[in-house]
Protein backbone atom coordinates (compact mmCIF):
# COMPACT_ATOMS: atom_id res chain seq x y z
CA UNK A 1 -18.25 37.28 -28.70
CA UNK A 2 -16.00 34.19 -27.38
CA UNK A 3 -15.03 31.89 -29.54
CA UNK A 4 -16.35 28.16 -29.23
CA UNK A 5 -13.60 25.39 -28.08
CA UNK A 6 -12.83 23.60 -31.02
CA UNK A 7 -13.67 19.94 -30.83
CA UNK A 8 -10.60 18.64 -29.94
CA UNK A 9 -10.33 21.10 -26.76
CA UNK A 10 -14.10 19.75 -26.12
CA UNK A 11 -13.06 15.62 -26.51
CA UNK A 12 -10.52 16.64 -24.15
CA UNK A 13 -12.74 17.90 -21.84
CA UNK A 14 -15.21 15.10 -21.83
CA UNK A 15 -12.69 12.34 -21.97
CA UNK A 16 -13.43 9.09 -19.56
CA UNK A 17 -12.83 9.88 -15.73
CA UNK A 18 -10.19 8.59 -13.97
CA UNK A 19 -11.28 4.91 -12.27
CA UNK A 20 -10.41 6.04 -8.66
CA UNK A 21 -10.41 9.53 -6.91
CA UNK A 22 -6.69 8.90 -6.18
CA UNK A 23 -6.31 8.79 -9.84
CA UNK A 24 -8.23 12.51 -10.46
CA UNK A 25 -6.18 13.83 -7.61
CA UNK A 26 -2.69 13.18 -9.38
CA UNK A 27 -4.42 14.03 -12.37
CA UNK A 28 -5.27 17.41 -10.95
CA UNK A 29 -2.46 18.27 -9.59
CA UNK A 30 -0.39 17.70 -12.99
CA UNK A 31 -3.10 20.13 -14.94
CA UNK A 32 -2.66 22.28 -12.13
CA UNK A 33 1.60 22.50 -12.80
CA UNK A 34 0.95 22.93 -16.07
CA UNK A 35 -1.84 25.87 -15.82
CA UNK A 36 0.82 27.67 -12.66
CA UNK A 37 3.80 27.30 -15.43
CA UNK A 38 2.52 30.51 -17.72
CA UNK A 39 3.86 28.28 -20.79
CA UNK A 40 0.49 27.16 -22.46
CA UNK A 41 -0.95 28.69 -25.28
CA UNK A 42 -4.25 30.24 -24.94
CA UNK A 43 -6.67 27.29 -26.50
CA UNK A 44 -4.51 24.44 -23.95
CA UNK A 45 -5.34 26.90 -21.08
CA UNK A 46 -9.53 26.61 -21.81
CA UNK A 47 -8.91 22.46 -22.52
CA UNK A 48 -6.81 21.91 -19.39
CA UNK A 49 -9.41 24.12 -17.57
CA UNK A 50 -12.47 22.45 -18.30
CA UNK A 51 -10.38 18.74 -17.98
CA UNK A 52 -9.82 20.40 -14.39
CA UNK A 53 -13.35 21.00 -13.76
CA UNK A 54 -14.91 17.63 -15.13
CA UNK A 55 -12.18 15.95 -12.54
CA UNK A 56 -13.19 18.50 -9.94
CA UNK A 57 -16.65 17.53 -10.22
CA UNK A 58 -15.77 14.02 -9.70
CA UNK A 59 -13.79 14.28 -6.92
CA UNK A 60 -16.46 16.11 -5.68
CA UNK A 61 -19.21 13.44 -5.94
CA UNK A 62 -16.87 10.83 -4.67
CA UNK A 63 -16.02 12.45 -1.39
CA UNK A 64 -20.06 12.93 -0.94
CA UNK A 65 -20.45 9.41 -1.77
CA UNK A 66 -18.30 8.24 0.88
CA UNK A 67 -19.69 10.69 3.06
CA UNK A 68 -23.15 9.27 2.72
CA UNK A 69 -21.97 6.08 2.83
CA UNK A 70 -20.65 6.51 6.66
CA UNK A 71 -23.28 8.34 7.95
CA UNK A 72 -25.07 5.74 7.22
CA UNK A 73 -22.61 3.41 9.17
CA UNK A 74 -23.01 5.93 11.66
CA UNK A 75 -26.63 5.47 12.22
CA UNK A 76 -26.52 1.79 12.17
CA UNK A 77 -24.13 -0.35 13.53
CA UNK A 78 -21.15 1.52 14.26
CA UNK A 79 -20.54 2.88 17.74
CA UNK A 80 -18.45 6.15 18.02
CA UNK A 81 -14.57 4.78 19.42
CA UNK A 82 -13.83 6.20 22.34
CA UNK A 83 -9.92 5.84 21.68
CA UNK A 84 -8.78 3.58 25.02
């Protein structure tokens, strides 16, 4: 059976999201050096994981935000720019 995180892994996890999705991106791409570099131990693998995941899921609802947010642009005022 697979051990539990241990609380410390899991306040990790669950820490305060970055304030911009510029900021999760860098933030992303440093857990992601450290998970490619083979030099964490085991229990900073599963924290730096789910860290990953939380700022994943962020990133993930900002980009739909936006998305949302200029279709809606789309369907209202804007008219599509015909580049001359």
């Amino acid at each position: 059976m697979p051990k539990a995180p241990t609380p410390s892994a899991k306040a990790q996890a669950d820490q305060t999201l970055p304030a911009s999705y510029e900021e999760a991106v860098q933030e992303l791409e440093q857990l992601l050096a450290k998970l490619e570099s083979g030099q964490l131990p085991l229990d900073q693998l599963l924290t730096h994981y789910q860290r990953g995941a939380s700022l994943l899921a962020f990133c993930r609802e900002r980009l739909t935000a936006i998305e949302n947010q200029i279709s809606v642009l789309d369907e209202g005022t804007l008219k599509p720019w015909d580049g001359a």
